[in-house]
N, C-alpha and C. Protein backbone atom coordinates (compact mmCIF):
# COMPACT_ATOMS: atom_id res chain seq x y z
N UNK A 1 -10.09 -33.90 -11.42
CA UNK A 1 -9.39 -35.12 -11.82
C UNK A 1 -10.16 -35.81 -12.94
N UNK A 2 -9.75 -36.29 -13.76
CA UNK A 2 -10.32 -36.87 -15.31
C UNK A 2 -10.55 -38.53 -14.76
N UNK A 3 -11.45 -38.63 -15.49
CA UNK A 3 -11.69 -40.40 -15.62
C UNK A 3 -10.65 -40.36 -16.53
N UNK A 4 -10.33 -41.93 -15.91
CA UNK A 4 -9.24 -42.81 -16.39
C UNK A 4 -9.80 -43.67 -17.08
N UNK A 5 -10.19 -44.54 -16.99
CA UNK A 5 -10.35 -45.71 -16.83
C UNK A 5 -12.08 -46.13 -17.05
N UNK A 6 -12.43 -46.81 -18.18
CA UNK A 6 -14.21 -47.10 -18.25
C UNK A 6 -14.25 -48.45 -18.64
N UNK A 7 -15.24 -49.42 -18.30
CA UNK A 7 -15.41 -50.58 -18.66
C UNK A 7 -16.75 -50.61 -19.22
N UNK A 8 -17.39 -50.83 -20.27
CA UNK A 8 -18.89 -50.53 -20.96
C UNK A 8 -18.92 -49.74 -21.66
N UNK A 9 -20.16 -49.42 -21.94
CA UNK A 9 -20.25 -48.52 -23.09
C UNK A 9 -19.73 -46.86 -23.81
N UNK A 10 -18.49 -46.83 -24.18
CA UNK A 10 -18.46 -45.52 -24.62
C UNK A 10 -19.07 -44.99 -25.53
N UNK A 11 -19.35 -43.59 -25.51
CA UNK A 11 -20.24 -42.92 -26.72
C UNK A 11 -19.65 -43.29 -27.99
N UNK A 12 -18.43 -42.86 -27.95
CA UNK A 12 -17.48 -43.24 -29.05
C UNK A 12 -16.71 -44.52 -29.61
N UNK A 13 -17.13 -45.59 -29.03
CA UNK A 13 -16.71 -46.55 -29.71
C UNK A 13 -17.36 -47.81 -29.08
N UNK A 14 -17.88 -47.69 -28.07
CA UNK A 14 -19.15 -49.11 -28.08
C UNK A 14 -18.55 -49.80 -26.68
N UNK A 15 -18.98 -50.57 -26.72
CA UNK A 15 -18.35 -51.77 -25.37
C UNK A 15 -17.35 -52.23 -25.20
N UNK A 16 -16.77 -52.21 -24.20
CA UNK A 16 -15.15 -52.14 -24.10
C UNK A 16 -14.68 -52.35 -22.85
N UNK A 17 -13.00 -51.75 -22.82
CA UNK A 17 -12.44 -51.34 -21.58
C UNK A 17 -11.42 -50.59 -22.45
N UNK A 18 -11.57 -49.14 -21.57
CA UNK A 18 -11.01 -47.92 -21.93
C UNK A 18 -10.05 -47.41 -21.15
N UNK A 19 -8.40 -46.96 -21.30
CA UNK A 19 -7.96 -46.34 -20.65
C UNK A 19 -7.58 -44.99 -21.07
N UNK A 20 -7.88 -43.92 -20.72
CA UNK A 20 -7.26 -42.57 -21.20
C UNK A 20 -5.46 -42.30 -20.72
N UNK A 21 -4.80 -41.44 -21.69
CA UNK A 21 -3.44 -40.89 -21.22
C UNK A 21 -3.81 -40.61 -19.66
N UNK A 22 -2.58 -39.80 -19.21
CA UNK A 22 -2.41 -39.23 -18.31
C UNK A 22 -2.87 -37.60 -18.59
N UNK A 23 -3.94 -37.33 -17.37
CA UNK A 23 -4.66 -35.91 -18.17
C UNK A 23 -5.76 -35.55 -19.23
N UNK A 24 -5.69 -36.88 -19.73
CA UNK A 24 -6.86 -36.77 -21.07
C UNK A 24 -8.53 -37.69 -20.02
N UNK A 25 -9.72 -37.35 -20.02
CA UNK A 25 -10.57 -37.67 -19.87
C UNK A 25 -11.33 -39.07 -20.79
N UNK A 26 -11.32 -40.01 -20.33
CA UNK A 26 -11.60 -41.36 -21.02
C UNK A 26 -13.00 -41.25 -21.51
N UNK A 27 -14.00 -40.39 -20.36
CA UNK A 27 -15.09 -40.38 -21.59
C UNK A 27 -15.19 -39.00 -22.85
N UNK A 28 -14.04 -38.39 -22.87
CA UNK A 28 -14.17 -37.47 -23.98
C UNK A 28 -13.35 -36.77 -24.76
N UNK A 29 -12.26 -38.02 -24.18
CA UNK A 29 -11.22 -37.65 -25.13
C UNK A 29 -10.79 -37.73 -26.46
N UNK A 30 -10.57 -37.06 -27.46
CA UNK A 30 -10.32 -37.73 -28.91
C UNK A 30 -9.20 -38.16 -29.13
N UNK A 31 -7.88 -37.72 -27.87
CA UNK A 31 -6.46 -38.23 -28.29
C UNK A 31 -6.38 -39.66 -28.40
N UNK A 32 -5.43 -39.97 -28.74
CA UNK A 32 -5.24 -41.65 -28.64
C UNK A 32 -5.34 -42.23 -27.11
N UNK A 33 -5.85 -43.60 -26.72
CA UNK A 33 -6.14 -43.67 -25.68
C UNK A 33 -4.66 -44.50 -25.58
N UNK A 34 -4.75 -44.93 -23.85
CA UNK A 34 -3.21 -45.47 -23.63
C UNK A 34 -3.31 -47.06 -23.75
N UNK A 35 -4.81 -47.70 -23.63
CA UNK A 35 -5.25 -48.73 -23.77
C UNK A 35 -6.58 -49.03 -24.49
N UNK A 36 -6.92 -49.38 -25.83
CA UNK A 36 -8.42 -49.50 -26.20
C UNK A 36 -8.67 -51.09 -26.42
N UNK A 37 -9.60 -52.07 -25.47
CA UNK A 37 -9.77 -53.41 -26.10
C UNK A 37 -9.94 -53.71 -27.25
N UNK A 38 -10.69 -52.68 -28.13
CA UNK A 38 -11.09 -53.05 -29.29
C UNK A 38 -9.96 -52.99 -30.45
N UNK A 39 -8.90 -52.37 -30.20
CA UNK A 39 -7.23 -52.19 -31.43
C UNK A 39 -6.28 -53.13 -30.56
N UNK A 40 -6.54 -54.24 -29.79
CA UNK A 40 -5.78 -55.16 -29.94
C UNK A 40 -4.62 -54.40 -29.62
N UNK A 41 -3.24 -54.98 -30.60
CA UNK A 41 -2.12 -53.95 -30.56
C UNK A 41 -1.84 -52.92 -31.74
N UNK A 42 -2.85 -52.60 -32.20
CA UNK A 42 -2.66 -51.62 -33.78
C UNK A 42 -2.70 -50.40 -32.61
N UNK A 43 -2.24 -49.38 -33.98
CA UNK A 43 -1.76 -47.91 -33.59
C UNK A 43 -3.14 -47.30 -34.08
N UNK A 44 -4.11 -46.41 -33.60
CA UNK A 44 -4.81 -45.37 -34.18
C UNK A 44 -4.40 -44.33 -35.48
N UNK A 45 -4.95 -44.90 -36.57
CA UNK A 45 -4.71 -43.57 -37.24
C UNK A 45 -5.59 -42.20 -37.19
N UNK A 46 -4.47 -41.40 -37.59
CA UNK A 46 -4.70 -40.03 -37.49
C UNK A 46 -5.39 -39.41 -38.70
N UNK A 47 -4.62 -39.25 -39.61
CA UNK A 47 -4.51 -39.17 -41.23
C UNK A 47 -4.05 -40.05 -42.22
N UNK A 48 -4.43 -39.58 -43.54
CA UNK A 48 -3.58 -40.55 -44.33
C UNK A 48 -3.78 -39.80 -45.99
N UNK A 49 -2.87 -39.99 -46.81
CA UNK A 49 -3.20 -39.21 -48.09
C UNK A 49 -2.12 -39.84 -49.47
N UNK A 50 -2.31 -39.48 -50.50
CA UNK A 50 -1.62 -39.72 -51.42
C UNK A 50 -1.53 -38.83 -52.92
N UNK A 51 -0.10 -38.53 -53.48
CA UNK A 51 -0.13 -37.45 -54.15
C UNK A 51 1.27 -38.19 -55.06
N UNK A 52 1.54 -37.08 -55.77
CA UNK A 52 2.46 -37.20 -57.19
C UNK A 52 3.79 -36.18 -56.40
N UNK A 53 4.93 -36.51 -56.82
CA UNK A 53 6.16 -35.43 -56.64
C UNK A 53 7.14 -35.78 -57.50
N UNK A 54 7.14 -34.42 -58.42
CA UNK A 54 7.58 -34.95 -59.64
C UNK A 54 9.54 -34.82 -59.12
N UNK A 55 10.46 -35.28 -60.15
CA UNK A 55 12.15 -35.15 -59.66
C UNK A 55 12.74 -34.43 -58.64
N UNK A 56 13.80 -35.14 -57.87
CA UNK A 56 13.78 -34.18 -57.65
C UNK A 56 13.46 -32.82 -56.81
N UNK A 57 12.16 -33.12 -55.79
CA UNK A 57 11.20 -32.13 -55.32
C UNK A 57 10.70 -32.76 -54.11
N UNK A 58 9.75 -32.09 -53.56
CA UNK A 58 9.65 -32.91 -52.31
C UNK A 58 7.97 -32.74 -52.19
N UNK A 59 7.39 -32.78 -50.90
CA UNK A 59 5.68 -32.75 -50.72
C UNK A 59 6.19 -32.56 -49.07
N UNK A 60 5.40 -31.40 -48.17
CA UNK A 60 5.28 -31.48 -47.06
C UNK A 60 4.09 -31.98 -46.58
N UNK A 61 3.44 -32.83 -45.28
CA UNK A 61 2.14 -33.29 -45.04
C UNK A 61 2.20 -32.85 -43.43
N UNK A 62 0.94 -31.69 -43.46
CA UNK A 62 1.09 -31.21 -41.97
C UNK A 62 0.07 -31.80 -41.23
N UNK A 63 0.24 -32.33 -40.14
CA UNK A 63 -0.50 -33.30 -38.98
C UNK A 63 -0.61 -32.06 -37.80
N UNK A 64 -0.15 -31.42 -37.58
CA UNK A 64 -0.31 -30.44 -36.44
C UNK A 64 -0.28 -31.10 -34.92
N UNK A 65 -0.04 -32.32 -34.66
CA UNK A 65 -0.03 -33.28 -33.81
C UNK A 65 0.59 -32.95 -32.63
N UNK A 66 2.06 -31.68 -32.91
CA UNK A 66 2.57 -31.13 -31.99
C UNK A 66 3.83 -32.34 -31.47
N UNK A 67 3.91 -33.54 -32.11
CA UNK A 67 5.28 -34.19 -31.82
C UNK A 67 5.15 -35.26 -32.54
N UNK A 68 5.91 -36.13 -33.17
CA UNK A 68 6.98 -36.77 -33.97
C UNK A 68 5.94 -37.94 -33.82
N UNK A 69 4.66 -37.99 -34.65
CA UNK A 69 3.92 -39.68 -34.98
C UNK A 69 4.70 -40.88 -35.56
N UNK A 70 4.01 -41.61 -35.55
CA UNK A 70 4.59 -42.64 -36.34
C UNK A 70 4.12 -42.67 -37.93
N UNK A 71 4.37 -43.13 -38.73
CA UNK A 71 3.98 -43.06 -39.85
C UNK A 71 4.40 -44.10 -41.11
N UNK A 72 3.38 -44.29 -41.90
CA UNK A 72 4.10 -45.45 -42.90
C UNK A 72 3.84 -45.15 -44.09
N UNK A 73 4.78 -44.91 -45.10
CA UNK A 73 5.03 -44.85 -46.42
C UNK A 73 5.34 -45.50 -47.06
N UNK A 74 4.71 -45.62 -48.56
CA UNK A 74 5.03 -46.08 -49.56
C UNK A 74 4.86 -45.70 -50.91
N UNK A 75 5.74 -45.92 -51.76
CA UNK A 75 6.05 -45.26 -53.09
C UNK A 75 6.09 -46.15 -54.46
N UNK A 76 5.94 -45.79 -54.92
CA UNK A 76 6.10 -46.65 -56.72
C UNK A 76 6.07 -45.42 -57.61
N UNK A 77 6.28 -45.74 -59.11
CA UNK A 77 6.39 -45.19 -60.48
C UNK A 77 5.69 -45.30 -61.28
N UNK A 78 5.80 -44.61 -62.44
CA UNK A 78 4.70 -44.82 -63.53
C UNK A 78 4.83 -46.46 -64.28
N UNK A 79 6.10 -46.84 -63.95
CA UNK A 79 6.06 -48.06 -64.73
C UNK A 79 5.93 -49.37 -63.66
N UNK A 80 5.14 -49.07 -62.53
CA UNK A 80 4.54 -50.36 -61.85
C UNK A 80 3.08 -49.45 -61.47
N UNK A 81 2.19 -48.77 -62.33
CA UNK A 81 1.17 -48.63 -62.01
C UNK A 81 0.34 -49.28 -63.51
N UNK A 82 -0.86 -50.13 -63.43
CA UNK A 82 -1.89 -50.78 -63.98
C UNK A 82 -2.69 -49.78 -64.29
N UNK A 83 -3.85 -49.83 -64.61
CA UNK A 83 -5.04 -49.49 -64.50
C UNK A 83 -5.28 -48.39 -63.34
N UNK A 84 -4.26 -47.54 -63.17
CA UNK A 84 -4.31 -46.65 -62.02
C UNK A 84 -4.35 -47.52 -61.13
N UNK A 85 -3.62 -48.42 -60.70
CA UNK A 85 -3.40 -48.92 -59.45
C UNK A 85 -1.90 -49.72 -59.67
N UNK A 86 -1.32 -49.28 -58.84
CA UNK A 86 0.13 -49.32 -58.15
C UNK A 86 0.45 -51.15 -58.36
N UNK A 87 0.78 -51.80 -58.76
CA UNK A 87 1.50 -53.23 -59.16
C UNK A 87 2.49 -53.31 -58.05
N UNK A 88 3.27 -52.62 -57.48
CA UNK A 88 4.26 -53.10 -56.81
C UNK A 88 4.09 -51.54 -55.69
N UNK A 89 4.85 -51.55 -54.33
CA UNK A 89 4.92 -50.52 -53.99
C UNK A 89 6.37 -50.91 -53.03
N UNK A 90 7.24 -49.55 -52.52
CA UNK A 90 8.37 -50.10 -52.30
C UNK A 90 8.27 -48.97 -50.74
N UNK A 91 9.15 -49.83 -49.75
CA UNK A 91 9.42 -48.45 -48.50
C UNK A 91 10.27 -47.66 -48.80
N UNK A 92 10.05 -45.93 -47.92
CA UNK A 92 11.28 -45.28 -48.17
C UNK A 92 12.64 -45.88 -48.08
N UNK A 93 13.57 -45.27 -49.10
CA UNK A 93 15.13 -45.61 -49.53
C UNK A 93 15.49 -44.96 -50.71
N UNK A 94 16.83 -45.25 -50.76
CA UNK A 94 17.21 -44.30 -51.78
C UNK A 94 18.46 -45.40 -52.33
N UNK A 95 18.22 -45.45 -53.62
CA UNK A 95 20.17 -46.32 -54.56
C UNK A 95 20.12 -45.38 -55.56
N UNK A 96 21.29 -45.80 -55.09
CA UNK A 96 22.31 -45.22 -56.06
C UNK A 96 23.24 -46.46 -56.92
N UNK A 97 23.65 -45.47 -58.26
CA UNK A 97 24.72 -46.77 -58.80
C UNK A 97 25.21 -45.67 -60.15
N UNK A 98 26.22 -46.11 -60.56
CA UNK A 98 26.95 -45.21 -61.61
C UNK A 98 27.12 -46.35 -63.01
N UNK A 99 27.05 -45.45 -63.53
CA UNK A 99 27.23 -45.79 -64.80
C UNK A 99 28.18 -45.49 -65.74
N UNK A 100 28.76 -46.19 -66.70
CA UNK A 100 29.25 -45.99 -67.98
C UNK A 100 29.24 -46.16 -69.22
N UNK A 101 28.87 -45.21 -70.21
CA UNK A 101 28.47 -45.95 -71.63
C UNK A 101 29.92 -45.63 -72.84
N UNK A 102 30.30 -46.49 -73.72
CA UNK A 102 30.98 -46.74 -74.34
C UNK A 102 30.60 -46.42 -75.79
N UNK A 103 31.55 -45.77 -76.68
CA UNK A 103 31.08 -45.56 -78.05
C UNK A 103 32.45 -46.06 -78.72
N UNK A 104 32.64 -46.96 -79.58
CA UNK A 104 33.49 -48.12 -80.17
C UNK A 104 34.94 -48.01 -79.15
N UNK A 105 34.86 -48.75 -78.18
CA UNK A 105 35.94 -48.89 -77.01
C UNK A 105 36.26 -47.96 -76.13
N UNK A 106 35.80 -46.44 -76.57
CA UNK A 106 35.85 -45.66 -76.13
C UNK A 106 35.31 -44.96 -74.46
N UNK A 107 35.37 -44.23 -73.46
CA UNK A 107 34.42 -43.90 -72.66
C UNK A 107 33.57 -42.61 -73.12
N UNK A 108 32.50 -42.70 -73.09
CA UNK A 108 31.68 -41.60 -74.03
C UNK A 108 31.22 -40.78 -72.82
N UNK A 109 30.38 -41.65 -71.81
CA UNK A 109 29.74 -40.29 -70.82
C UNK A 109 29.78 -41.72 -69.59
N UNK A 110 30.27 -40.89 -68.14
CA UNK A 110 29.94 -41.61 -67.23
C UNK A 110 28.94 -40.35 -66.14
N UNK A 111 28.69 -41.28 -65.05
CA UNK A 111 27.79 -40.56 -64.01
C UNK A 111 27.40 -41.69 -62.87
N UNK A 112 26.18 -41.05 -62.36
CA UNK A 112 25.98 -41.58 -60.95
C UNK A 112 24.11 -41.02 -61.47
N UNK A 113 23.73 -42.18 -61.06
CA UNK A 113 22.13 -42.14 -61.35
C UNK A 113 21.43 -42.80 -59.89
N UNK A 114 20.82 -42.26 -58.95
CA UNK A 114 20.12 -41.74 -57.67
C UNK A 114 18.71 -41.76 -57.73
N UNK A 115 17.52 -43.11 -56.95
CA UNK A 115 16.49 -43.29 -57.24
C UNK A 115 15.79 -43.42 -56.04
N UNK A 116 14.73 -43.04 -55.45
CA UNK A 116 14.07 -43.38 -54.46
C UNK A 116 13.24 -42.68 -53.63
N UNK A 117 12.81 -42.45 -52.39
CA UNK A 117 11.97 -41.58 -51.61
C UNK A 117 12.86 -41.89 -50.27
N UNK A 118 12.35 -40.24 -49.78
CA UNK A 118 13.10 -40.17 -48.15
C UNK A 118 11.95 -39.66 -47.26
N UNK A 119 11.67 -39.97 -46.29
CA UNK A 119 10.86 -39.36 -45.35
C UNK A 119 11.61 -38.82 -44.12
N UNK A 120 11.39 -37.60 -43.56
CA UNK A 120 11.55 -37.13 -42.64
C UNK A 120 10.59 -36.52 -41.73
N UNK A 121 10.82 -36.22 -40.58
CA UNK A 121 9.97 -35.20 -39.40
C UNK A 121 10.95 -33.96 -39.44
N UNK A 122 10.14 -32.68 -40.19
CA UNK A 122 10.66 -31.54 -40.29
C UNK A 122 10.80 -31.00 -38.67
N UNK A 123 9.19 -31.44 -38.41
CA UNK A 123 9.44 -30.67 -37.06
C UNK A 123 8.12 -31.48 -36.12
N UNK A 124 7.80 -30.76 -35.07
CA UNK A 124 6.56 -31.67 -34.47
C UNK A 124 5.26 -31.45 -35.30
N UNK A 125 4.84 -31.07 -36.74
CA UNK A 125 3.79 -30.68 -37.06
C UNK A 125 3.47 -31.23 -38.57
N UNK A 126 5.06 -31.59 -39.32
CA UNK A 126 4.89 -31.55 -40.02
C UNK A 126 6.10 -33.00 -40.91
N UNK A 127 5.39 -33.19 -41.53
CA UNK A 127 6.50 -34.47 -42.38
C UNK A 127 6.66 -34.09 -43.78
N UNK A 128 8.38 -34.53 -44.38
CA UNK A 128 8.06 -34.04 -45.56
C UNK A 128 8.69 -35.18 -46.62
N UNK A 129 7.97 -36.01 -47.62
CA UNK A 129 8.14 -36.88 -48.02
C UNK A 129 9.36 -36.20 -49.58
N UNK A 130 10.39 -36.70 -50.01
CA UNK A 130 11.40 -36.49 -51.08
C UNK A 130 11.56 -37.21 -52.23
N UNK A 131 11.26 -36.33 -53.27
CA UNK A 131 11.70 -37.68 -54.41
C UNK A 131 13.02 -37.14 -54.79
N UNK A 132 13.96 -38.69 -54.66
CA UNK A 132 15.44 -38.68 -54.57
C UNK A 132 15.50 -38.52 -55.72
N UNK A 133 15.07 -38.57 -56.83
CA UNK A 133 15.28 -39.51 -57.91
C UNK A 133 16.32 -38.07 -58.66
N UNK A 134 17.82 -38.41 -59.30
CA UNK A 134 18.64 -37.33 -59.95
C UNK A 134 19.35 -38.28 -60.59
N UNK A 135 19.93 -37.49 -61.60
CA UNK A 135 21.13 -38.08 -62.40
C UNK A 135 21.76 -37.35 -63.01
N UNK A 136 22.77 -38.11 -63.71
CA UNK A 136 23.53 -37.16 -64.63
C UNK A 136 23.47 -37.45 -66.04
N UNK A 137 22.12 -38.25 -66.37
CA UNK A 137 21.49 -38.42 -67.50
C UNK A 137 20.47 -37.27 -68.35
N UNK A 138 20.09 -36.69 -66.95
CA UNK A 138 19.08 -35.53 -67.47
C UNK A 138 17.92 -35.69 -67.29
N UNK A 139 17.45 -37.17 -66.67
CA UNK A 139 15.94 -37.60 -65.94
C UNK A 139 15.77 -37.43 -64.80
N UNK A 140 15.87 -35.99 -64.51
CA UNK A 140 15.58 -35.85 -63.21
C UNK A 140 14.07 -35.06 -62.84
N UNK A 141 13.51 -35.81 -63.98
CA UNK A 141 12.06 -35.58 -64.62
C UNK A 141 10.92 -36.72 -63.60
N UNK A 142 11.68 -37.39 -63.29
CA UNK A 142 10.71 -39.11 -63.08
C UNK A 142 9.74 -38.51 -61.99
N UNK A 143 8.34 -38.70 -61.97
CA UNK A 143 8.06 -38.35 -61.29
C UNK A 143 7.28 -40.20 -60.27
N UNK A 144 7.21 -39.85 -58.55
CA UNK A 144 6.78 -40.72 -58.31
C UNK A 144 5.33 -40.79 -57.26
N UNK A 145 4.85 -41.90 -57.01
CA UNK A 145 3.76 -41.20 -56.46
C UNK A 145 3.45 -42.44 -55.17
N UNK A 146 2.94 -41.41 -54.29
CA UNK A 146 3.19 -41.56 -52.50
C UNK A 146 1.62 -42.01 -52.26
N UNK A 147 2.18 -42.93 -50.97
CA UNK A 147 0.50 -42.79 -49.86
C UNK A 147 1.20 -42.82 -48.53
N UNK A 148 0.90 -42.28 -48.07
CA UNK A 148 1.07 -41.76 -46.34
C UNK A 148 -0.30 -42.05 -45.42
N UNK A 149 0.41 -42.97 -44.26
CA UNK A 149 -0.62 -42.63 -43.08
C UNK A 149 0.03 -42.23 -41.77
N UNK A 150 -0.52 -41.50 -41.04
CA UNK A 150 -0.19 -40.63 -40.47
C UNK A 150 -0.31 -41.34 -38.82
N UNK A 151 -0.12 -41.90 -37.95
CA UNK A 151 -1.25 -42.45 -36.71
C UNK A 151 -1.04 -41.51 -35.57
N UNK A 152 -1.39 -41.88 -34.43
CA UNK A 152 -1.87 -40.86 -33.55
C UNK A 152 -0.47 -41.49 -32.66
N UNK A 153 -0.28 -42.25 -32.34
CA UNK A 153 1.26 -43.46 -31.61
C UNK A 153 2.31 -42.05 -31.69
N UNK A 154 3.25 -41.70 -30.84
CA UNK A 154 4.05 -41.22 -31.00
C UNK A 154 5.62 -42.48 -31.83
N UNK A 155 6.37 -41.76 -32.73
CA UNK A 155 7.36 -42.13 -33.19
C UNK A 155 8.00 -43.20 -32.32
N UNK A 156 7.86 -44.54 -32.56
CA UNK A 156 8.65 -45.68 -32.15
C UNK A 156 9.75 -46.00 -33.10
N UNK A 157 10.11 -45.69 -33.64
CA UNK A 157 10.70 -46.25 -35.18
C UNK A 157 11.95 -45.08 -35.09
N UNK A 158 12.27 -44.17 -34.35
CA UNK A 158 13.42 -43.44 -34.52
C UNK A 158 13.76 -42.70 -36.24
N UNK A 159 12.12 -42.47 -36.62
CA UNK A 159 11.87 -41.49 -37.96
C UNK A 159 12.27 -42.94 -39.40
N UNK A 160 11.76 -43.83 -39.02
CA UNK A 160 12.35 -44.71 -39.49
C UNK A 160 11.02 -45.34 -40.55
N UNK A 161 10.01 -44.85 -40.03
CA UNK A 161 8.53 -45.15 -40.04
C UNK A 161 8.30 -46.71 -40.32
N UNK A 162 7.19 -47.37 -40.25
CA UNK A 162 6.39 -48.49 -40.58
C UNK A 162 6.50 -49.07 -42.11
């Protein structure tokens, strides 16, 4: 039978009151615990990372976790980044909106121009972040760029993430 339950000093994180899952050992477990005094109500993270995906294309990020974390993303463009640092950052979503341009009263070219990031849970191991971004302009070039964290919390959010 596993300890549950410790009040004092753990090796791993100091003075406390500790509860382990069901099955996991409280003094040696690395999973997320079911109660830690010291995270209040925050989630444990797991991982976390950030990368470029140019139009268009997508990025998979494998956690190997074995079921559906929680997770929080965020995205921006080349034209809200500074000094290599991000000015604005936006949650996954995706707009859309169409367009029409005119050459002397005329209709010259219409379309539908599609901008944003999607996150999904491919499967229990793995997440795969999307850049929406298409049109019928021919910029389906834009490239945008991600940070992901990954936590140890199983999926509360119904893939909806943080």
């Amino acid at each position: 039978m596993a300890n549950r339950v410790l009040i004092g000093d753990r090796s791993t994180g100091g003075y406390g009151l500790y509860v382990s899952k069901d099955g996991d050992d409280v003094l040696t477990t690395t999973n997320s615990l079911a109660f830690d005094s010291r995270m209040g109500a925050s989630v444990v993270v797991h991982s976390y990372g950030q990368g470029s995906i140019s139009g268009n294309s997508n990025v998979t990020v494998t956690h190997n976790l074995g079921y559906n974390p929680v997770f929080a993303v965020r995205w921006t463009d080349s034209g809200d980044i500074s000094g290599g640092v991000a000015t604005k950052a936006y949650s996954p979503n995706i707009s859309s909106s169409t367009f029409v341009t005119y050459e002397e009263e005329e209709v010259d070219e219409e379309g539908e121009v599609d901008w944003g990031c999607s996150v999904v849970h491919v499967n229990t191991n793995t997440i795969r972040i999307t850049n929406e971004s298409n049109n019928d302009m021919g910029l389906t070039n834009r490239t945008i760029y991600y940070a992901i964290v990954i936590f140890h919390e199983a999926d509360f959010t119904g893939g909806q993430g943080l």
